[in-house]
C-alpha atoms as a PDB file:
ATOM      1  CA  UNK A   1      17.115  65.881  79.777  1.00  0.00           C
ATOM      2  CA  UNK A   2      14.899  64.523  77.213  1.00  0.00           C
ATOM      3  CA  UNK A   3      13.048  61.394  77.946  1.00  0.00           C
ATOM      4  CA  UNK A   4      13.345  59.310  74.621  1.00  0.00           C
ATOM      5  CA  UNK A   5      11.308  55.914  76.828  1.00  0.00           C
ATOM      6  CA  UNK A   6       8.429  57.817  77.061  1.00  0.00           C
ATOM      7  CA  UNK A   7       8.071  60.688  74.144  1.00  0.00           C
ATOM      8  CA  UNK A   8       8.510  57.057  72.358  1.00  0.00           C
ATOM      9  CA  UNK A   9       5.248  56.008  73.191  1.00  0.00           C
ATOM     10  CA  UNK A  10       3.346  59.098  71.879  1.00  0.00           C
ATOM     11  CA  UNK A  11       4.843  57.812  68.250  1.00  0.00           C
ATOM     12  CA  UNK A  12       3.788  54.546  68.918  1.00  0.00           C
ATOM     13  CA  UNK A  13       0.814  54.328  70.963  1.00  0.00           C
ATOM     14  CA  UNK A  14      -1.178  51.835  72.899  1.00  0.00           C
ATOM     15  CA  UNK A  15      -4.614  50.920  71.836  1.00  0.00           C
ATOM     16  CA  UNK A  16      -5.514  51.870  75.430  1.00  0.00           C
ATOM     17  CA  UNK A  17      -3.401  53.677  78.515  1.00  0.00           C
ATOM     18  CA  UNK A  18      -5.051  52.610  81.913  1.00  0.00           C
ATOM     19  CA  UNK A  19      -3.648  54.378  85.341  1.00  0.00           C
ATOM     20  CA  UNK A  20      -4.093  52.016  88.159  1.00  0.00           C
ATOM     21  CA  UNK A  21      -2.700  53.206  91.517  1.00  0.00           C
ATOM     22  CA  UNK A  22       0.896  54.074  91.064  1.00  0.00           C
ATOM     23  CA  UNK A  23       1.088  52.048  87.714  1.00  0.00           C
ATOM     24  CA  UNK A  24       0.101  52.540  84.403  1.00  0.00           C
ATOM     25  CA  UNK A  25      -1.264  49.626  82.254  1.00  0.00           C
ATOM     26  CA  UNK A  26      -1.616  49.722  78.285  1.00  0.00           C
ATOM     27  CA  UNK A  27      -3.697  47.421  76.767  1.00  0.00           C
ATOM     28  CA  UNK A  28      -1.944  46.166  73.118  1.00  0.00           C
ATOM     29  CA  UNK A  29      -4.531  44.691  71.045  1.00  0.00           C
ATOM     30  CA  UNK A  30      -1.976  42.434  69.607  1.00  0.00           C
ATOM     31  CA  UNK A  31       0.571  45.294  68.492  1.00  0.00           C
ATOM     32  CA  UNK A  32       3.706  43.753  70.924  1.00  0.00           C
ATOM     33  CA  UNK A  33       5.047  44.019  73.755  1.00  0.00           C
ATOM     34  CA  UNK A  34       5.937  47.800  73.941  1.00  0.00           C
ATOM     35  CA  UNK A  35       2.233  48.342  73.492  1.00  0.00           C
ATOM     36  CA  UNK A  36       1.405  45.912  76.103  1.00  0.00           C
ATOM     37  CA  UNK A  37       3.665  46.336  78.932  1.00  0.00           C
ATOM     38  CA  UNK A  38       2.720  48.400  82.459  1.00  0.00           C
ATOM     39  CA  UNK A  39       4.778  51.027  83.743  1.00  0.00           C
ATOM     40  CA  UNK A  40       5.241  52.179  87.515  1.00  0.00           C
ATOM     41  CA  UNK A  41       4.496  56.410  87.800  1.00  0.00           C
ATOM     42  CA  UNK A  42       4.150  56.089  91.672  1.00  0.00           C
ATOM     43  CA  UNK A  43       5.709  54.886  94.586  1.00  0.00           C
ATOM     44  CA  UNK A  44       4.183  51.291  95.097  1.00  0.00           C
ATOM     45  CA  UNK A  45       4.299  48.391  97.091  1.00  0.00           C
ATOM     46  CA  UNK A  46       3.455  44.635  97.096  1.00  0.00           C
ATOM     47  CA  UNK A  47      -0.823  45.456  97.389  1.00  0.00           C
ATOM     48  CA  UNK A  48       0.235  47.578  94.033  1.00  0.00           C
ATOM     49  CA  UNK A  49       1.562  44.692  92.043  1.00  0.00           C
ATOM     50  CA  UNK A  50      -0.974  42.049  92.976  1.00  0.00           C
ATOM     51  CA  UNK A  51      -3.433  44.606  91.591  1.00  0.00           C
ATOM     52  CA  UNK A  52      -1.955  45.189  88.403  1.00  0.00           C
ATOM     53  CA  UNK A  53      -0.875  41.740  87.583  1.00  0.00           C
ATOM     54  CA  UNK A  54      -4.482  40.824  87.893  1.00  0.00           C
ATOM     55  CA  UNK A  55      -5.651  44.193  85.751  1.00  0.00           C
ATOM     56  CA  UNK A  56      -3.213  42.412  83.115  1.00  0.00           C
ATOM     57  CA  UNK A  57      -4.778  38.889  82.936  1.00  0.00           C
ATOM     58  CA  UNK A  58      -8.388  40.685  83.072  1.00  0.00           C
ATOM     59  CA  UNK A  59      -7.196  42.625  80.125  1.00  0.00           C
ATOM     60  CA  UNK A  60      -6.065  39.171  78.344  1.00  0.00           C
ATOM     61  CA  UNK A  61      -2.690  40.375  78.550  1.00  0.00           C
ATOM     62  CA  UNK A  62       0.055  37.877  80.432  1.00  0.00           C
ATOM     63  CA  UNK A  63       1.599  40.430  83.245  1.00  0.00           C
ATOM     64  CA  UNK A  64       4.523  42.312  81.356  1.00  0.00           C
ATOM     65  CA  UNK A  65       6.199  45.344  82.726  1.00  0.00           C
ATOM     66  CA  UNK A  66       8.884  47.862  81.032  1.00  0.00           C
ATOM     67  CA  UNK A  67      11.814  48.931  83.384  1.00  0.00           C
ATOM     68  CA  UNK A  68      14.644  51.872  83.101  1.00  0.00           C
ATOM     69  CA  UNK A  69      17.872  50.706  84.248  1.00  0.00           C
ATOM     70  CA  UNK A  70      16.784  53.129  87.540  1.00  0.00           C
ATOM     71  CA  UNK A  71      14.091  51.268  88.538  1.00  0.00           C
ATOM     72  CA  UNK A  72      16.109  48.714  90.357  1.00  0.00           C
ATOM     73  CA  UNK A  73      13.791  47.755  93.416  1.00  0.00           C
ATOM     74  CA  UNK A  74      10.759  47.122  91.345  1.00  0.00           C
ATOM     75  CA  UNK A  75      13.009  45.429  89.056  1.00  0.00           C
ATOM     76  CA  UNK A  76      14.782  42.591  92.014  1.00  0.00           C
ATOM     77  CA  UNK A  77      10.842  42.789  93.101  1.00  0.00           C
ATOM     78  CA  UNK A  78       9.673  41.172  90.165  1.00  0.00           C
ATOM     79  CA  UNK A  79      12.527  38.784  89.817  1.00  0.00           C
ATOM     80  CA  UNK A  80      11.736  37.431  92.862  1.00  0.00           C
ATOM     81  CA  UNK A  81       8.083  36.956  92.010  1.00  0.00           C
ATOM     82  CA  UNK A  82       9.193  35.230  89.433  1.00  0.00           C
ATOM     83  CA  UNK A  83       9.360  37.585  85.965  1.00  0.00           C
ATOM     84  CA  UNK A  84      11.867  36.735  83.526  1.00  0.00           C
ATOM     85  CA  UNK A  85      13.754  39.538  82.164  1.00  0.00           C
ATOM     86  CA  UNK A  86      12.893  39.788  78.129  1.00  0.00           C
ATOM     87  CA  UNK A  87      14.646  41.596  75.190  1.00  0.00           C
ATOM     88  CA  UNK A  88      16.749  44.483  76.447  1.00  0.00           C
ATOM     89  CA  UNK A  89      16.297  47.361  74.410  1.00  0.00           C
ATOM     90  CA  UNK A  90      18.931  50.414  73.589  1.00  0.00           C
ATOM     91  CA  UNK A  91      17.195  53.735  72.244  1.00  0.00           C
ATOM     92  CA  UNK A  92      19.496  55.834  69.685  1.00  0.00           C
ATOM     93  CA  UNK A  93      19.150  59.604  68.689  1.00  0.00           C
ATOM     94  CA  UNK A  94      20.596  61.732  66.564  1.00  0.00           C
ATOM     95  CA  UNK A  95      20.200  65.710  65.465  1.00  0.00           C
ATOM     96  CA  UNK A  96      17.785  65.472  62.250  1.00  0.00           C
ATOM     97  CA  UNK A  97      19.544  67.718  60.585  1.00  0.00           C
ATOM     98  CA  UNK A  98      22.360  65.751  61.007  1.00  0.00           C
ATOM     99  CA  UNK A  99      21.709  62.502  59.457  1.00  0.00           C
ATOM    100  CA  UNK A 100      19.483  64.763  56.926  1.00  0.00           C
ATOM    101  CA  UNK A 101      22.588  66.592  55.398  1.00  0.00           C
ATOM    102  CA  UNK A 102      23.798  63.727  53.119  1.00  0.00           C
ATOM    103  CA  UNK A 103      20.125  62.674  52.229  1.00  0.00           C
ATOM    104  CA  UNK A 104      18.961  59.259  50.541  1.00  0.00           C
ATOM    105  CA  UNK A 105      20.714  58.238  47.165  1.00  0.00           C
ATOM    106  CA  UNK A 106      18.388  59.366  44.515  1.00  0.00           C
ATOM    107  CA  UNK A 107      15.216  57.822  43.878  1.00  0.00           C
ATOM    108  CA  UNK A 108      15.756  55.184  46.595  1.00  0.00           C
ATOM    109  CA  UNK A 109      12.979  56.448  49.193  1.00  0.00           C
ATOM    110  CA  UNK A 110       9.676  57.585  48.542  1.00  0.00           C
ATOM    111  CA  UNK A 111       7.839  59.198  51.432  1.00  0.00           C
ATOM    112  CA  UNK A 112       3.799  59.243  51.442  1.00  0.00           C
ATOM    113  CA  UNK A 113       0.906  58.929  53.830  1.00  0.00           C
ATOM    114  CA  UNK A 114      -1.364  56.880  54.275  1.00  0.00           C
ATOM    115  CA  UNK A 115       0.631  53.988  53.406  1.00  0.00           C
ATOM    116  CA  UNK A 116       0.266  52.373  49.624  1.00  0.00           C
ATOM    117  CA  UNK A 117      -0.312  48.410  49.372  1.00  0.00           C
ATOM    118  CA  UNK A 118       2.905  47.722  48.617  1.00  0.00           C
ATOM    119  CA  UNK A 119       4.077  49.020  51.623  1.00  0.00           C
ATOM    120  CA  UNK A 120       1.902  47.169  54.213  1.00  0.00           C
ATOM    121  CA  UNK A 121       2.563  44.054  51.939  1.00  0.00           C
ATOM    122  CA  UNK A 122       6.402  44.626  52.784  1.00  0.00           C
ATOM    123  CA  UNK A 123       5.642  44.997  56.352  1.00  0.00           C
ATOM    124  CA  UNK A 124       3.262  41.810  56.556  1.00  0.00           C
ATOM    125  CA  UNK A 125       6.748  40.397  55.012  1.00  0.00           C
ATOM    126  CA  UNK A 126       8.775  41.443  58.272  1.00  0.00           C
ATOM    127  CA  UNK A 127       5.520  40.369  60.571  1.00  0.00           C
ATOM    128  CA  UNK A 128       4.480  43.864  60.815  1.00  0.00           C
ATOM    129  CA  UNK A 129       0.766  42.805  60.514  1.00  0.00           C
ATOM    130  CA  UNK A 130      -2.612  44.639  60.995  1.00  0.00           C
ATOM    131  CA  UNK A 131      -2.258  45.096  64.384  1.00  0.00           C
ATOM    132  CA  UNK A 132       0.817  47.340  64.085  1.00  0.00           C
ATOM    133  CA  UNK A 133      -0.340  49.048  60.983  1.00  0.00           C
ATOM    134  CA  UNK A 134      -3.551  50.501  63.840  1.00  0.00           C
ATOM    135  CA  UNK A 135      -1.100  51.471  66.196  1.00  0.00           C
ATOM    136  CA  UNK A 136       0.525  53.725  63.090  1.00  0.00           C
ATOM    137  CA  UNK A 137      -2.919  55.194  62.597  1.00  0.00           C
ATOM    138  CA  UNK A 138      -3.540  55.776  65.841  1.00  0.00           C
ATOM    139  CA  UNK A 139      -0.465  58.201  66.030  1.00  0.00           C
ATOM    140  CA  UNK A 140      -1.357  61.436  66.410  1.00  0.00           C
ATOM    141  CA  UNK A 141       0.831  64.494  64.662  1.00  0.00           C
ATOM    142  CA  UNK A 142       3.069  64.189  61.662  1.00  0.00           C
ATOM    143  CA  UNK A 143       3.333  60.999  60.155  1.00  0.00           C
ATOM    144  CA  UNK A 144       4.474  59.300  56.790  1.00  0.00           C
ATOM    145  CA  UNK A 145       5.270  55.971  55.550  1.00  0.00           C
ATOM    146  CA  UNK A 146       8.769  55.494  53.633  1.00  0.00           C
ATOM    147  CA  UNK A 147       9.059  53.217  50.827  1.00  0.00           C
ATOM    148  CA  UNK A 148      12.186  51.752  49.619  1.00  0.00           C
ATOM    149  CA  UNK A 149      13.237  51.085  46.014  1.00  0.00           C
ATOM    150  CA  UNK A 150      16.240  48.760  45.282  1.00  0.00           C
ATOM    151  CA  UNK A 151      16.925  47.119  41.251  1.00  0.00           C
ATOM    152  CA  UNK A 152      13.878  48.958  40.542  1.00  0.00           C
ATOM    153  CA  UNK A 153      11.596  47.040  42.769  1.00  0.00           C
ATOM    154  CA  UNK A 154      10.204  48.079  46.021  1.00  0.00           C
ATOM    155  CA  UNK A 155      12.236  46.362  48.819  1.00  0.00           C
ATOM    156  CA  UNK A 156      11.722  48.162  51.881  1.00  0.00           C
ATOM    157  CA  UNK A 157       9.646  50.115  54.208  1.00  0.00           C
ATOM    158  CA  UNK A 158       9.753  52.197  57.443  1.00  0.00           C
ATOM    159  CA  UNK A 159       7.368  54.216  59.743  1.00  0.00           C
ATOM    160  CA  UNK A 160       8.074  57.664  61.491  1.00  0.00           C
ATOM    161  CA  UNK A 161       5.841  59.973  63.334  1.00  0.00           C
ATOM    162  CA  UNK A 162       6.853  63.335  65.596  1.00  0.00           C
ATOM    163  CA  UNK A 163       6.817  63.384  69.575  1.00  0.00           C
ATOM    164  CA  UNK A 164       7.323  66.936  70.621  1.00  0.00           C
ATOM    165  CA  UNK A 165      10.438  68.047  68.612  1.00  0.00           C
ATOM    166  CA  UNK A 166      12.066  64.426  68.086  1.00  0.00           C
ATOM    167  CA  UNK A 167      10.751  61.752  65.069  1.00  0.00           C
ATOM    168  CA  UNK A 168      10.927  58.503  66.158  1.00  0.00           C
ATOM    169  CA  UNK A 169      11.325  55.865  63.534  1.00  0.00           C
ATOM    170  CA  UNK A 170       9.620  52.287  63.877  1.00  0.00           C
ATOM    171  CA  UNK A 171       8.961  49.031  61.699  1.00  0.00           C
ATOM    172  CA  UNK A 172      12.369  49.762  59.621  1.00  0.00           C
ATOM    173  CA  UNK A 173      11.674  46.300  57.001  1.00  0.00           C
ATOM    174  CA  UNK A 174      13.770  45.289  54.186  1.00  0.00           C
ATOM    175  CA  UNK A 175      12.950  42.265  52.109  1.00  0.00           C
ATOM    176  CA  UNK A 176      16.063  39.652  53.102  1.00  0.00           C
ATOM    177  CA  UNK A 177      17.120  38.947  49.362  1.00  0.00           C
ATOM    178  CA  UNK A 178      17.666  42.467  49.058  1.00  0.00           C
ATOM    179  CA  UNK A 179      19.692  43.282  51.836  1.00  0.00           C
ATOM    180  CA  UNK A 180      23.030  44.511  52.016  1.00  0.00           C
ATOM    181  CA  UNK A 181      22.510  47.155  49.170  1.00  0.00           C
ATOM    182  CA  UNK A 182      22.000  50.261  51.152  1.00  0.00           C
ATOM    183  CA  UNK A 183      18.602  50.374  51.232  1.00  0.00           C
ATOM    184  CA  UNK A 184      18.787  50.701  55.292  1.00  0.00           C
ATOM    185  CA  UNK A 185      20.920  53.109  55.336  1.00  0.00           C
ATOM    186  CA  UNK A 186      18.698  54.844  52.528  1.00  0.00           C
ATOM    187  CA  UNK A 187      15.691  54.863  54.617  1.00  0.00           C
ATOM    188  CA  UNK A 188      17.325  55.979  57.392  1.00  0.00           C
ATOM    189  CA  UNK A 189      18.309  58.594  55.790  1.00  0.00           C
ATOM    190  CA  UNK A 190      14.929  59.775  54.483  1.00  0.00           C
ATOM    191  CA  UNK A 191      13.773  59.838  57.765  1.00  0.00           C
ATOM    192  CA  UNK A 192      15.417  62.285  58.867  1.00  0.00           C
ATOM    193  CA  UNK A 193      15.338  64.503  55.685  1.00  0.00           C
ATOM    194  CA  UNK A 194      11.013  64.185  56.234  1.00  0.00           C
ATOM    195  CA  UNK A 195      11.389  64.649  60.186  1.00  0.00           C
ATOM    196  CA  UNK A 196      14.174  67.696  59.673  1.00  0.00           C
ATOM    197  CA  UNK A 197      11.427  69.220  57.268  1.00  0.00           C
ATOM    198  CA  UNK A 198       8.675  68.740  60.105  1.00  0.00           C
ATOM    199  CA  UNK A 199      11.013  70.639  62.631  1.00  0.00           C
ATOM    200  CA  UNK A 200      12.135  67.554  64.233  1.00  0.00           C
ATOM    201  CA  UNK A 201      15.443  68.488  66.629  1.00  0.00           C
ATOM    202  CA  UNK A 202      16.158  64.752  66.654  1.00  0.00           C
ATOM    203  CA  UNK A 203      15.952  61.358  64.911  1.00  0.00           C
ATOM    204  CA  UNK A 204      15.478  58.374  67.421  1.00  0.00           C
ATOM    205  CA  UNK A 205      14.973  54.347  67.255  1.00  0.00           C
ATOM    206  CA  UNK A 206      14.423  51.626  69.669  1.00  0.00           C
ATOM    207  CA  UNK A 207      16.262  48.659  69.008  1.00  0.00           C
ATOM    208  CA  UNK A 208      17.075  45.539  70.924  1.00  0.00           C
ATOM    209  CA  UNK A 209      20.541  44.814  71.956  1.00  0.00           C
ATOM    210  CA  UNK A 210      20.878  41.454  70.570  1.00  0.00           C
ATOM    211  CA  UNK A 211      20.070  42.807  67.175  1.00  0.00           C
ATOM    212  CA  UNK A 212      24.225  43.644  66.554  1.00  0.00           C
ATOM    213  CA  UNK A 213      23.544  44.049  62.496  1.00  0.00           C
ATOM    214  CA  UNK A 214      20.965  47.131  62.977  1.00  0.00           C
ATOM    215  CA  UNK A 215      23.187  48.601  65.810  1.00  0.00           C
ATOM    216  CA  UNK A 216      26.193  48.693  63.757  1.00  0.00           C
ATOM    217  CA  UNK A 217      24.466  50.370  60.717  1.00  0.00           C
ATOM    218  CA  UNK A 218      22.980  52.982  63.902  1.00  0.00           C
ATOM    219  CA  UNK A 219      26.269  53.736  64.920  1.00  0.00           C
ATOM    220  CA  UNK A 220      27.756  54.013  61.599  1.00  0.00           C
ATOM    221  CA  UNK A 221      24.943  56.703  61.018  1.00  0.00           C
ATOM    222  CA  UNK A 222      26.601  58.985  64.361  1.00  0.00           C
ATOM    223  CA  UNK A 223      23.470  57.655  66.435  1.00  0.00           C
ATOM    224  CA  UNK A 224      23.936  57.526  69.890  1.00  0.00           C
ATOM    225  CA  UNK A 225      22.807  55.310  72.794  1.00  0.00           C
ATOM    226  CA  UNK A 226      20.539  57.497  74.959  1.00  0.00           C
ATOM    227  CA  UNK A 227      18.275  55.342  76.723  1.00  0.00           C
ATOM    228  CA  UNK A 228      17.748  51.884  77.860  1.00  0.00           C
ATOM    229  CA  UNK A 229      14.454  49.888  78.711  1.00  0.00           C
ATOM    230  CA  UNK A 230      14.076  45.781  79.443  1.00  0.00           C
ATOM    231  CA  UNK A 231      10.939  44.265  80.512  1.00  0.00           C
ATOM    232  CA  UNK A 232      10.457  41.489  82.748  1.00  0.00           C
ATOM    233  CA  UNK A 233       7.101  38.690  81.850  1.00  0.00           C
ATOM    234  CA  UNK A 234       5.518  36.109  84.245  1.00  0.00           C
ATOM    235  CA  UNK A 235       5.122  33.517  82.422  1.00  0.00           C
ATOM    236  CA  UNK A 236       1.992  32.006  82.762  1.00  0.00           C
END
């Protein structure tokens, strides 16, 4: 059974991955929270956690962990030291080829690496700053940057880079006046025509549930829910 939670990370990597015991920490440098949050890869106990939430704050980083719906005791462990559960995420794949068949309407997406100006200008538009932009670099394998055309002007943008034999696409940004045209959908699209012609099995997002707008377009697309991840924060 593949596991989308953590091929995800090799298309979206942390600036730094830090075992620790029976955890694993990941220091961010400012890219968000799935950048920045520890994972368990051990059997651990209370000794464990003290250690890595103090790793975390020596890092600069406020203690954040990422939990599978299976990881039940650590997760009612850190609820009753006091972490708040924070953005539930859903992960969607579907067969490249798939999604690939129909293609982008034409002239609508424009696939290139490394990313023009206009496209990291979209992204600072949807807060995908320089932090983010490093952790695209920093991805290893096949990469590209799509760029989205809409009334002849460029109104969109969205990362993808392989992880084994399934792309994983990230930073998906249309400018808000120009939503609503297709342009999504477009990109989408283009994604998996580029990861089909890198030999990608599989197309695959993370997105969080309480974004029911990108969900719907997902699932219009024949993407599937294959994974789930929340994290839980100690608020400082």
């Amino acid at each position: 059974m593949t596991d989308y939670v953590t091929l995800m990370e090799a298309s979206w990597p942390p600036a730094e991955r830090l075992p620790l015991g029976p955890f694993v920490l990941r220091r961010g440098a400012g890219g968000g929270q799935r950048v920045s949050a520890a994972s368990a890869i051990g059997e651990w106990n209370a000794q464990d956690l003290d250690r890595a939430e103090a790793a975390m704050r020596q890092m600069g980083q406020a203690p954040l962990m990422m939990l599978t719906p299976q990881e039940t005791t650590l997760d009612q462990a850190l609820a009753g030291r006091g972490y708040q559960i924070k953005d539930p995420v859903v992960v969607y794949a579907t067969p490249a080829a798939q999604l690939a068949a129909s293609g982008p309407d034409h002239m609508t997406t424009f696939p290139h690496w490394p990313p023009m100006n206009i496209a990291g200008t979209l992204w600072a538009d949807g807060l995908v700053g320089p932090e983010r932009l490093a952790i695209m670099q920093r991805a290893q394998g096949p990469k590209t940057a799509i760029l989205g055309r809409v009334q002849d002007r460029a109104a969109g943008v969205v990362f993808a880079a392989m992880a084994n034999r399934v792309a994983f696409v990230h930073a998906l940004h249309v400018v808000p006046a120009l939503r609503r045209q297709g342009l999504a959908r477009n990109l989408m699209r283009a994604a998996a025509v580029w990861a089909a012609d890198q030999g990608a099995q599989e197309l695959a997002l993370a997105v969080t549930e309480a974004n029911p707008a990108a969900r719907a377009l997902y699932a219009l697309l024949g993407m599937e829910v294959v994974g789930q991840y929340h994290y839980r924060h100690l608020a400082d």
